[in-house]
N, C-alpha and C. Protein backbone atom coordinates (compact mmCIF):
# COMPACT_ATOMS: atom_id res chain seq x y z
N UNK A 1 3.47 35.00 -37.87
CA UNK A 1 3.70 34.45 -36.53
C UNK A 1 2.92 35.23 -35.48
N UNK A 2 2.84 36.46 -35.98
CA UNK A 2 2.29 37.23 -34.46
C UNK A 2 0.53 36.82 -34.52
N UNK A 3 0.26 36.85 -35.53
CA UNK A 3 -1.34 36.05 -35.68
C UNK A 3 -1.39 35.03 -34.66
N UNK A 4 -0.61 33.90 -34.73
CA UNK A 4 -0.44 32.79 -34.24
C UNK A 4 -0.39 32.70 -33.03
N UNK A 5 0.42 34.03 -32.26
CA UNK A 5 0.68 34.42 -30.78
C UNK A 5 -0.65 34.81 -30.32
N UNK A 6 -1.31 35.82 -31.19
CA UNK A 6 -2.48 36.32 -30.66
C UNK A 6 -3.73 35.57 -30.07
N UNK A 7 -3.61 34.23 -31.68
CA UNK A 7 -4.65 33.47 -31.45
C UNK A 7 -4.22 32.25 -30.09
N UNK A 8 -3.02 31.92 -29.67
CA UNK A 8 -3.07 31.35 -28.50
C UNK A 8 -3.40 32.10 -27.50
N UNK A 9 -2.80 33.34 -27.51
CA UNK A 9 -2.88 34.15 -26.35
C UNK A 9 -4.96 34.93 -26.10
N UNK A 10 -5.23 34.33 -26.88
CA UNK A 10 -6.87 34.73 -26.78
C UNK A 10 -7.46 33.68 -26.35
N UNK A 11 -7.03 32.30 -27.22
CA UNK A 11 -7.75 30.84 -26.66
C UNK A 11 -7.52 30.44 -24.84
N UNK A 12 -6.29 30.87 -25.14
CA UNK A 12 -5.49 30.35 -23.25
C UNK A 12 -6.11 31.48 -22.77
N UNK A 13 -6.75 32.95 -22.45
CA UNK A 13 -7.58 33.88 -22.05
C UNK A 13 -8.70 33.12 -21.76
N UNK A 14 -9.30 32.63 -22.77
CA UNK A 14 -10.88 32.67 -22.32
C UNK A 14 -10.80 30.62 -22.29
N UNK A 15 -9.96 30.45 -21.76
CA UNK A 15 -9.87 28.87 -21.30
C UNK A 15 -10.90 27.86 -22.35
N UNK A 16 -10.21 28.34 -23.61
CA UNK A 16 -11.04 27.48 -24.92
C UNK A 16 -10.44 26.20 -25.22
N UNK A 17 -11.58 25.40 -25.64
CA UNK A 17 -11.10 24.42 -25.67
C UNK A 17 -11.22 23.87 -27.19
N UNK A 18 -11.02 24.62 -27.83
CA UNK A 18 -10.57 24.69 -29.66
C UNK A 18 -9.11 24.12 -29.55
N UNK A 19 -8.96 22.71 -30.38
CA UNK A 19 -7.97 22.16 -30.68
C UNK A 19 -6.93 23.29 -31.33
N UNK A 20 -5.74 23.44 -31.29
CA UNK A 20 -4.68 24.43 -32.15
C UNK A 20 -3.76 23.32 -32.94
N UNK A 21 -3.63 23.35 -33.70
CA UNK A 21 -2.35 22.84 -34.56
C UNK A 21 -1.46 23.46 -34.53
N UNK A 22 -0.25 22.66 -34.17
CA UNK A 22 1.35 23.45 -34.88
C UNK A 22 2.27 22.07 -35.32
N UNK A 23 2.98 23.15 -36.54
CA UNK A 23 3.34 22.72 -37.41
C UNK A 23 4.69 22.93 -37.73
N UNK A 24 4.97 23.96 -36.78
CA UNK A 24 6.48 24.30 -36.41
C UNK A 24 7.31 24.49 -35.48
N UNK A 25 8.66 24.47 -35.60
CA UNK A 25 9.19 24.62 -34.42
C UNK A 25 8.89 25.73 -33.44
N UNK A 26 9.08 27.40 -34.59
CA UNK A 26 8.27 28.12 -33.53
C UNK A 26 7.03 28.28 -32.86
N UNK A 27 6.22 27.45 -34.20
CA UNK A 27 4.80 27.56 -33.07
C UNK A 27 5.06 26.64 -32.07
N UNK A 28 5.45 25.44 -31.56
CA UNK A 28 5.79 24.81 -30.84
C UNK A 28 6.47 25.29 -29.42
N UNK A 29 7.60 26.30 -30.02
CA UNK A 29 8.18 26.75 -28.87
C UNK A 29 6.69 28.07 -28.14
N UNK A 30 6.20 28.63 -29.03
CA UNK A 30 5.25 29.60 -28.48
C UNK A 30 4.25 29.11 -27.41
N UNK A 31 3.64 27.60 -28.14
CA UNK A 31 2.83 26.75 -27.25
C UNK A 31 3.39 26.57 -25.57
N UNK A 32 4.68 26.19 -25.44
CA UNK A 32 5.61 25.30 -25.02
C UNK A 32 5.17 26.54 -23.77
N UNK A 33 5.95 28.35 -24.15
CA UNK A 33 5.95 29.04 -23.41
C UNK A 33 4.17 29.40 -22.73
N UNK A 34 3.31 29.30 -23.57
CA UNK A 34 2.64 29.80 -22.74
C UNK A 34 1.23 28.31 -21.99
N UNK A 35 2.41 27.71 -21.78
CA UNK A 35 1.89 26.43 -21.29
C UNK A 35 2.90 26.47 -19.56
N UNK A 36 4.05 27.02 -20.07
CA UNK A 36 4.71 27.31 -18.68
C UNK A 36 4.13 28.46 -18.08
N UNK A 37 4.39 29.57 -18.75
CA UNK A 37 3.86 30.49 -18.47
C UNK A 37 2.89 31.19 -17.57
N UNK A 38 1.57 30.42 -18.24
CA UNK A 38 0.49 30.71 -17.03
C UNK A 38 0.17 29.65 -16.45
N UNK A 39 1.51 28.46 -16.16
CA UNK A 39 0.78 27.64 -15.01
C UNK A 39 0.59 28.10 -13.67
N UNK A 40 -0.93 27.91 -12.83
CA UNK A 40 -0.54 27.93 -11.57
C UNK A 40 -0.39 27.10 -10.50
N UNK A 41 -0.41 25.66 -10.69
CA UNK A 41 0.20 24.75 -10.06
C UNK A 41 1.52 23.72 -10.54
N UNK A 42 0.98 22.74 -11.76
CA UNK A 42 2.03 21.84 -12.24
C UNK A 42 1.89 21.77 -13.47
N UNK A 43 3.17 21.71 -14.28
CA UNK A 43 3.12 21.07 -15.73
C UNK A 43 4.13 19.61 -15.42
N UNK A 44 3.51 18.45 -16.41
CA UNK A 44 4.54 17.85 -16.54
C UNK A 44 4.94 17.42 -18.18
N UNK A 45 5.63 17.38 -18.10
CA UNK A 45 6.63 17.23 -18.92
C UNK A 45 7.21 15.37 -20.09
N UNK A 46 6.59 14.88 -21.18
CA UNK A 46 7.32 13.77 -21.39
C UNK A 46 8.38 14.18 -22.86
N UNK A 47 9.50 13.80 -22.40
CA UNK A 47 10.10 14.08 -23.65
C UNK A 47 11.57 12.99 -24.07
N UNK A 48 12.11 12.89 -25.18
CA UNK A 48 13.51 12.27 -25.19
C UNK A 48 14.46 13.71 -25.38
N UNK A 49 14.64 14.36 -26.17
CA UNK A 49 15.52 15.08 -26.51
C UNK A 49 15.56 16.82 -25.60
N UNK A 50 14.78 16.79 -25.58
CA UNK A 50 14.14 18.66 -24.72
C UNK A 50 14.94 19.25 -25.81
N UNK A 51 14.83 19.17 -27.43
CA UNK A 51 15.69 19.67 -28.56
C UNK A 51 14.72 21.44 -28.26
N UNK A 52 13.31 21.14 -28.37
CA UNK A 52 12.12 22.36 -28.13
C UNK A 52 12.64 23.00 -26.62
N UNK A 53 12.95 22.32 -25.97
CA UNK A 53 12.90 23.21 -24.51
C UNK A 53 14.20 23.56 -24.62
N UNK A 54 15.28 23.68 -25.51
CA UNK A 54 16.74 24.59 -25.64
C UNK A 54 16.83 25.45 -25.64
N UNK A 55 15.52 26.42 -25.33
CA UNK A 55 15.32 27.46 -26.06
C UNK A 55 15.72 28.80 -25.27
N UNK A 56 16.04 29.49 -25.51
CA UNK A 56 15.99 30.96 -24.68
C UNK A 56 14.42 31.23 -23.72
N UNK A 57 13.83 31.35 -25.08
CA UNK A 57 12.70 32.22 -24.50
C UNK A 57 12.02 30.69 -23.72
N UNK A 58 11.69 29.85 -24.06
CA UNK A 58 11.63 28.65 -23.18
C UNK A 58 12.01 27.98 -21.72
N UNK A 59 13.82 28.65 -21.85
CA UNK A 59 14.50 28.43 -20.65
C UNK A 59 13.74 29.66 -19.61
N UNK A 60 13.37 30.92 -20.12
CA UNK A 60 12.70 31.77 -19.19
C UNK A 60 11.53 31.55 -18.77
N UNK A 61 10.27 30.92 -19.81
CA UNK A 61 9.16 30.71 -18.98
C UNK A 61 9.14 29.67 -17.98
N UNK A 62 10.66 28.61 -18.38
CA UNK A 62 10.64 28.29 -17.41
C UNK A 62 11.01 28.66 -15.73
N UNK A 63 11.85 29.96 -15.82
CA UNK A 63 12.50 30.49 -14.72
C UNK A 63 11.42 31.18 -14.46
N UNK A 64 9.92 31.66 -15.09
CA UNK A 64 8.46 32.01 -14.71
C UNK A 64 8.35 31.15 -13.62
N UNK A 65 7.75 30.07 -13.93
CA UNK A 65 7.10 29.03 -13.58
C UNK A 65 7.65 28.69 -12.15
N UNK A 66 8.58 28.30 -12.11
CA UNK A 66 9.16 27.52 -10.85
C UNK A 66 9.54 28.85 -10.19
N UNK A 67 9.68 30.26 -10.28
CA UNK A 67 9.30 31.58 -9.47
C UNK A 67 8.06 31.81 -9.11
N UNK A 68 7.30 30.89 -9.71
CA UNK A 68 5.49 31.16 -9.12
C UNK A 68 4.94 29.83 -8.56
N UNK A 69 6.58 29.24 -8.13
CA UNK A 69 6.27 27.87 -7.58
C UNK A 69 5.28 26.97 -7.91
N UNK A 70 5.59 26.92 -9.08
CA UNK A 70 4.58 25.39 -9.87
C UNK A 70 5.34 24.47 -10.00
N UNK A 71 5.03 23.31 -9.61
CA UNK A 71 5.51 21.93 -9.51
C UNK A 71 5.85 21.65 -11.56
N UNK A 72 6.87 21.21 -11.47
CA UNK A 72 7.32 20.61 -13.11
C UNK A 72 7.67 19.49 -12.61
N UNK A 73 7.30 17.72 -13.34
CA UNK A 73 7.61 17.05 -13.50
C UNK A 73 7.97 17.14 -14.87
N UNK A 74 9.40 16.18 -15.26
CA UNK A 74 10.04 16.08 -16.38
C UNK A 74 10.20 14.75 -16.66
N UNK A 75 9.64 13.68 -17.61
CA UNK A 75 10.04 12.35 -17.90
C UNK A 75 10.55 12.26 -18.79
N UNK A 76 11.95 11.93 -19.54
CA UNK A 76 12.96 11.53 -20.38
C UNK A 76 12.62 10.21 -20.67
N UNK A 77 11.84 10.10 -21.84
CA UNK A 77 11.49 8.70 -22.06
C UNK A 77 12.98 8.06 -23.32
N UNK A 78 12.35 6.73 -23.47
CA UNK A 78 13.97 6.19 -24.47
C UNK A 78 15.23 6.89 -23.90
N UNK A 79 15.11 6.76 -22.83
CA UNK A 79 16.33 7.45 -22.29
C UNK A 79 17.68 7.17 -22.82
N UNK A 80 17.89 5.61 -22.53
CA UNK A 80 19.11 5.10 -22.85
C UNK A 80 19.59 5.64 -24.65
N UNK A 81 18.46 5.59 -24.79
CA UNK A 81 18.99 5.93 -26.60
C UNK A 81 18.51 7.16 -26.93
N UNK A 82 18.24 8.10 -25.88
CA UNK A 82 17.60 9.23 -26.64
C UNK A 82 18.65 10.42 -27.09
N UNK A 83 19.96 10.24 -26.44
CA UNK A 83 20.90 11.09 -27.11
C UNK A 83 20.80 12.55 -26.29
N UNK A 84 20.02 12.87 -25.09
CA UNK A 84 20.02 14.18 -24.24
C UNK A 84 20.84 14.83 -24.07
N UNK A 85 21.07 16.01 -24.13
CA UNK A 85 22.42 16.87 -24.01
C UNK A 85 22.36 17.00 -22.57
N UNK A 86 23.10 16.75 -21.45
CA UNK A 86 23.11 17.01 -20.49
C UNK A 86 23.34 18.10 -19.92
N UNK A 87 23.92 19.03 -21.32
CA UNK A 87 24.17 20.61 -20.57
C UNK A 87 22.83 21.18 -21.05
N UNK A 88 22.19 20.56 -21.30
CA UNK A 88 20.57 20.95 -22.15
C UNK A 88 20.71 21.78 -20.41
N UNK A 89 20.11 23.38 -21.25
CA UNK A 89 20.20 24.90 -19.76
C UNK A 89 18.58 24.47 -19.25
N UNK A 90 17.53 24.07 -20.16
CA UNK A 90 16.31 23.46 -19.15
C UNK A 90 16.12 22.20 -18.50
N UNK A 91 17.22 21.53 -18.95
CA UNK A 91 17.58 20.38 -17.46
C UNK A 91 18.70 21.10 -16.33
N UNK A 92 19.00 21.60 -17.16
CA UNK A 92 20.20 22.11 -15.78
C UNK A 92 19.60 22.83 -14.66
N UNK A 93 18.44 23.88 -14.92
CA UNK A 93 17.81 24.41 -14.34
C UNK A 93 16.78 23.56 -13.32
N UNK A 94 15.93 22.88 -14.13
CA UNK A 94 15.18 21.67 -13.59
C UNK A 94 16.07 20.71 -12.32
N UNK A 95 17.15 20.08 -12.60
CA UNK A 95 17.93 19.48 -11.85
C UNK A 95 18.44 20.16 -10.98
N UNK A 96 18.74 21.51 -10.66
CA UNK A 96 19.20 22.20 -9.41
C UNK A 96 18.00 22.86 -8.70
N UNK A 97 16.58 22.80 -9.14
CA UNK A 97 15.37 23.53 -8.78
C UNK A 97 14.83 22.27 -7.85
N UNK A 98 14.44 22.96 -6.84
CA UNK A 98 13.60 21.51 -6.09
C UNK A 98 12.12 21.62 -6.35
N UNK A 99 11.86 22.42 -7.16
CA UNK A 99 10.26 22.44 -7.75
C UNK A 99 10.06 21.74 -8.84
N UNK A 100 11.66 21.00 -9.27
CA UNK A 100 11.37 20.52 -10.93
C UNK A 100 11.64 18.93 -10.40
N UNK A 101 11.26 17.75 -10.63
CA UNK A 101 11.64 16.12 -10.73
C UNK A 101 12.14 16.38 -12.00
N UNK A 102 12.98 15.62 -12.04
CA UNK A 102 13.49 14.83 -13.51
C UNK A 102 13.69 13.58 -13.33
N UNK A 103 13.04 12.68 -14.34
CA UNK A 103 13.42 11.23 -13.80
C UNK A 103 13.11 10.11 -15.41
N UNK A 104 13.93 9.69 -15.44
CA UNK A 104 13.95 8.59 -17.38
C UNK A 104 13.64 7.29 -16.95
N UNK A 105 12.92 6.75 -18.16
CA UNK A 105 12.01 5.74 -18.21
C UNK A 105 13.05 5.14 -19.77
N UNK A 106 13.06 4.26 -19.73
CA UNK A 106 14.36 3.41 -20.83
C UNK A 106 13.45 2.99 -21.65
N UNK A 107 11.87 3.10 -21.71
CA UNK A 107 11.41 2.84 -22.77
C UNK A 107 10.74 4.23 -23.89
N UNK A 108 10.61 3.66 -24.78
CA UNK A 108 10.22 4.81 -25.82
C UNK A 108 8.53 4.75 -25.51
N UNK A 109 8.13 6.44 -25.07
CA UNK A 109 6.94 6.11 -25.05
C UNK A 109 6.02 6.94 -26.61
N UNK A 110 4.57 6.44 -26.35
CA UNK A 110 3.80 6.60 -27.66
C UNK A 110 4.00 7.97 -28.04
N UNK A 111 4.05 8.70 -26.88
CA UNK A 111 4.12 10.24 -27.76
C UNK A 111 4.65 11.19 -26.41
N UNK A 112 4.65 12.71 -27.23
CA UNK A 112 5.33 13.52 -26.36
C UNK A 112 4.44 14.65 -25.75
N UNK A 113 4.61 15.01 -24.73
CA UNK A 113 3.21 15.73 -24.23
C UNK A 113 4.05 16.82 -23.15
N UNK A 114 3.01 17.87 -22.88
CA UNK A 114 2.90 18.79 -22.10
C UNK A 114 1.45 18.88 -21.71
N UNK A 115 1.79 18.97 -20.24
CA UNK A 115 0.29 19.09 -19.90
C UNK A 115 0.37 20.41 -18.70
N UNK A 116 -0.46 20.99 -18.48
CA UNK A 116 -0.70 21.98 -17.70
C UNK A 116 -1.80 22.42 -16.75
N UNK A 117 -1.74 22.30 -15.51
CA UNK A 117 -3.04 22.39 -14.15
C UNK A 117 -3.87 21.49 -14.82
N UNK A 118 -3.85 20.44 -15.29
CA UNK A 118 -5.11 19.18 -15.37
C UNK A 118 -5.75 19.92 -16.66
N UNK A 119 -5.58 21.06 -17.32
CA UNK A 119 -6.28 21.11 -18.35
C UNK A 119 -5.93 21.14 -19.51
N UNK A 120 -5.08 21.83 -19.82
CA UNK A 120 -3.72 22.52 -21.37
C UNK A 120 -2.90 21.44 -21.38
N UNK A 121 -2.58 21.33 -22.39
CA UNK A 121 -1.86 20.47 -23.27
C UNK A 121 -1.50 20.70 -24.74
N UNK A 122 -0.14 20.13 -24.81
CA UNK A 122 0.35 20.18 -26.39
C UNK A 122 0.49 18.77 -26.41
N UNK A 123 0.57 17.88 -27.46
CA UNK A 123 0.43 16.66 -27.99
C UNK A 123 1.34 16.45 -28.96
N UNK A 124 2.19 15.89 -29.15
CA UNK A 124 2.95 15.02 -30.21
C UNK A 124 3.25 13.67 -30.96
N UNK A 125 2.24 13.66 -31.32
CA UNK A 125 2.36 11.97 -31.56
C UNK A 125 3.35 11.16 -32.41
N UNK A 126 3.66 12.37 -33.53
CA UNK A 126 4.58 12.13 -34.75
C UNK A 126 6.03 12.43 -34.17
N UNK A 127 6.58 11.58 -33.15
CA UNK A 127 8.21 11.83 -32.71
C UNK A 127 8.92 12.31 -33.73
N UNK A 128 10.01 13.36 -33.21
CA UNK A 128 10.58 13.51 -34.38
C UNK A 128 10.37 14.75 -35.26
N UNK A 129 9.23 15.00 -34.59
CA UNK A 129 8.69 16.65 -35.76
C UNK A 129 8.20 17.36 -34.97
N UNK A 130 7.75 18.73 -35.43
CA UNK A 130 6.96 19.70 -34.25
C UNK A 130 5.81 19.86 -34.90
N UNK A 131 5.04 18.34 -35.30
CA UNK A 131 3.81 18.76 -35.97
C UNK A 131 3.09 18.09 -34.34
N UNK A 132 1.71 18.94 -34.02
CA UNK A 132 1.55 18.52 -32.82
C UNK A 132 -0.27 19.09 -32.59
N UNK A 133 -0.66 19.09 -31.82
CA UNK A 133 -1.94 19.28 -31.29
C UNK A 133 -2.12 20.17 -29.75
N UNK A 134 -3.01 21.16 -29.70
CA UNK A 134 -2.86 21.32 -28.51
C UNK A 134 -4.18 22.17 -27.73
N UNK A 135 -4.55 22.10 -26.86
CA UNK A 135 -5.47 23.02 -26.34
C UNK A 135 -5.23 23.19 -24.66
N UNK A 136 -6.22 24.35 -24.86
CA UNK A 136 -6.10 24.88 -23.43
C UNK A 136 -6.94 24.49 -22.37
N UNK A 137 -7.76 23.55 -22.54
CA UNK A 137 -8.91 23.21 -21.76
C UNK A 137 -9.64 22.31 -22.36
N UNK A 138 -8.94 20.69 -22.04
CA UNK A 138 -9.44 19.69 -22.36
C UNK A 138 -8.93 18.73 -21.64
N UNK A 139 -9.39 18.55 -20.48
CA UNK A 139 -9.39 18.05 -19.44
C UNK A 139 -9.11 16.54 -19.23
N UNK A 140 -9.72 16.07 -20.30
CA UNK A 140 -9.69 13.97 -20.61
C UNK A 140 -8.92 14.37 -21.36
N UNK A 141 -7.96 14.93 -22.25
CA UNK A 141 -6.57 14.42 -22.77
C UNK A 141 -5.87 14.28 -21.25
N UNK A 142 -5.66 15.34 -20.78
CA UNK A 142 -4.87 15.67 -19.77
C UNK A 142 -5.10 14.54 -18.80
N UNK A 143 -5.75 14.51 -18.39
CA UNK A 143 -6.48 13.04 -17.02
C UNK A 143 -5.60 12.25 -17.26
N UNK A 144 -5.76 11.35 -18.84
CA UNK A 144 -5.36 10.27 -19.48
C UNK A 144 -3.81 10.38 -19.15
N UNK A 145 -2.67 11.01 -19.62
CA UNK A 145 -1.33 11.37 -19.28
C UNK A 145 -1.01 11.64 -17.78
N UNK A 146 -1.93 12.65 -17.38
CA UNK A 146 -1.25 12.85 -15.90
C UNK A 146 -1.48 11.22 -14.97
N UNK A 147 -2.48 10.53 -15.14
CA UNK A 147 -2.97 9.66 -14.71
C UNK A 147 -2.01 8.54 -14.56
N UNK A 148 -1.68 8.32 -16.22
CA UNK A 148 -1.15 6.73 -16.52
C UNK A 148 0.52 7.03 -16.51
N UNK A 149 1.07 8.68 -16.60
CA UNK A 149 2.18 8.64 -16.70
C UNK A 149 2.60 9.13 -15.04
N UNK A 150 1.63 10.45 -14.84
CA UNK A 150 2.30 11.43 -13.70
C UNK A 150 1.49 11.01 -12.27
N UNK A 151 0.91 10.30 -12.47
CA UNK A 151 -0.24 9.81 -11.13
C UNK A 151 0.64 8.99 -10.35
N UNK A 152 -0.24 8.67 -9.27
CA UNK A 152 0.92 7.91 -8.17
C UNK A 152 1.03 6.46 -8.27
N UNK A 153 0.32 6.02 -9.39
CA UNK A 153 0.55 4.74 -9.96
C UNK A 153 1.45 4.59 -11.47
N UNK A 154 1.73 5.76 -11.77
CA UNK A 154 1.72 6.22 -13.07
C UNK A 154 3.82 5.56 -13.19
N UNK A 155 4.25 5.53 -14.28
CA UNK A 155 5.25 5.62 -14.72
C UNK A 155 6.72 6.26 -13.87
N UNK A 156 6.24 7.56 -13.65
CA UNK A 156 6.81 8.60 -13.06
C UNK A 156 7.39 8.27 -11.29
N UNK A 157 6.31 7.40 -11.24
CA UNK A 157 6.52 7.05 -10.05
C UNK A 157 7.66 5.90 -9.54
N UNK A 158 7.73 5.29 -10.50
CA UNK A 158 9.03 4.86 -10.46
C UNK A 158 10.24 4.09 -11.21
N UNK A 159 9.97 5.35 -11.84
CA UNK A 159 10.91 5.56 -12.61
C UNK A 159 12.18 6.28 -11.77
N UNK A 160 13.54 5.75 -12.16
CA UNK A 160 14.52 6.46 -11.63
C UNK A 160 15.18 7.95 -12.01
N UNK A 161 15.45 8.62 -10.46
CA UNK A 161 15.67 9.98 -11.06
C UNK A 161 16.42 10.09 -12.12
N UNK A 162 17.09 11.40 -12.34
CA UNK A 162 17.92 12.14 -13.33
C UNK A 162 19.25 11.59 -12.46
N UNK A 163 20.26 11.62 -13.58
CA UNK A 163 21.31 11.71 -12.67
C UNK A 163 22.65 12.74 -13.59
């Protein structure tokens, strides 16, 4: 695992744009953190379950992030059926933060994403698993999502908040 830390923590350094695979929950959660981590404006967020964002060390990069005042959007897609824990501690946090939106969309969307300042991203296409894709500087994944989901035409936009 600490290989695994190193090699993100070298790619996200020198803003590479070498695809990473993960294949597990912890690499997933590692991604997750240092996607909050060193944002310095916005991540957003699409997910049904936030089962990955339960996390300890997760719930802190997020208490990073929104302390270095970066905008988090959060979209809860399949909402109605996605089964969300509402005491989930990174919605709770999100929902009392005025730096975080939370807001669900009742349809199931194609996949699950993190994106970060227009460039970083993790990718999930296979719902359901923490097999996933991700880099630190690839700018047209990111466009594509922030655009069609988080843009001001995008999904997000009106979609209804959290409640």
């Amino acid at each position: 695992m600490q290989k695994y830390i190193e090699k993100l923590k070298k790619l996200d350094e020198e803003n590479s744009e070498e695809l990473i695979s993960n294949g597990s929950e912890e690499h997933a959660i590692e991604l997750i953190n240092r996607l909050l981590i060193n944002a310095k404006k916005n991540v957003n967020i699409i997910s049904s379950k936030l089962s990955l964002y339960n996390n300890q060390s997760v719930i802190d990069a997020l208490k990073i992030a929104l302390k270095n005042n970066v905008s988090i959007k959060l979209l809860l897609d399949n909402y109605a059926d996605s089964g969300v824990d509402k005491e989930n501690e990174f919605l709770k946090i999100c929902k009392e933060n005025a730096g975080c939106s939370v807001k669900t969309y009742k349809k199931q969307l194609k996949a699950h994403i993190i994106t970060r300042d227009g460039k970083a991203f993790r990718y999930c296409e296979k719902l359901g698993s923490n097999t996933a894709v991700a880099s630190f500087n690839y700018p047209s994944v990111v466009k594509n999502a922030d655009e069609n989901v988080f843009g001001d035409s995008g999904i997000f936009s009106s979609a209804p908040s959290f409640s």
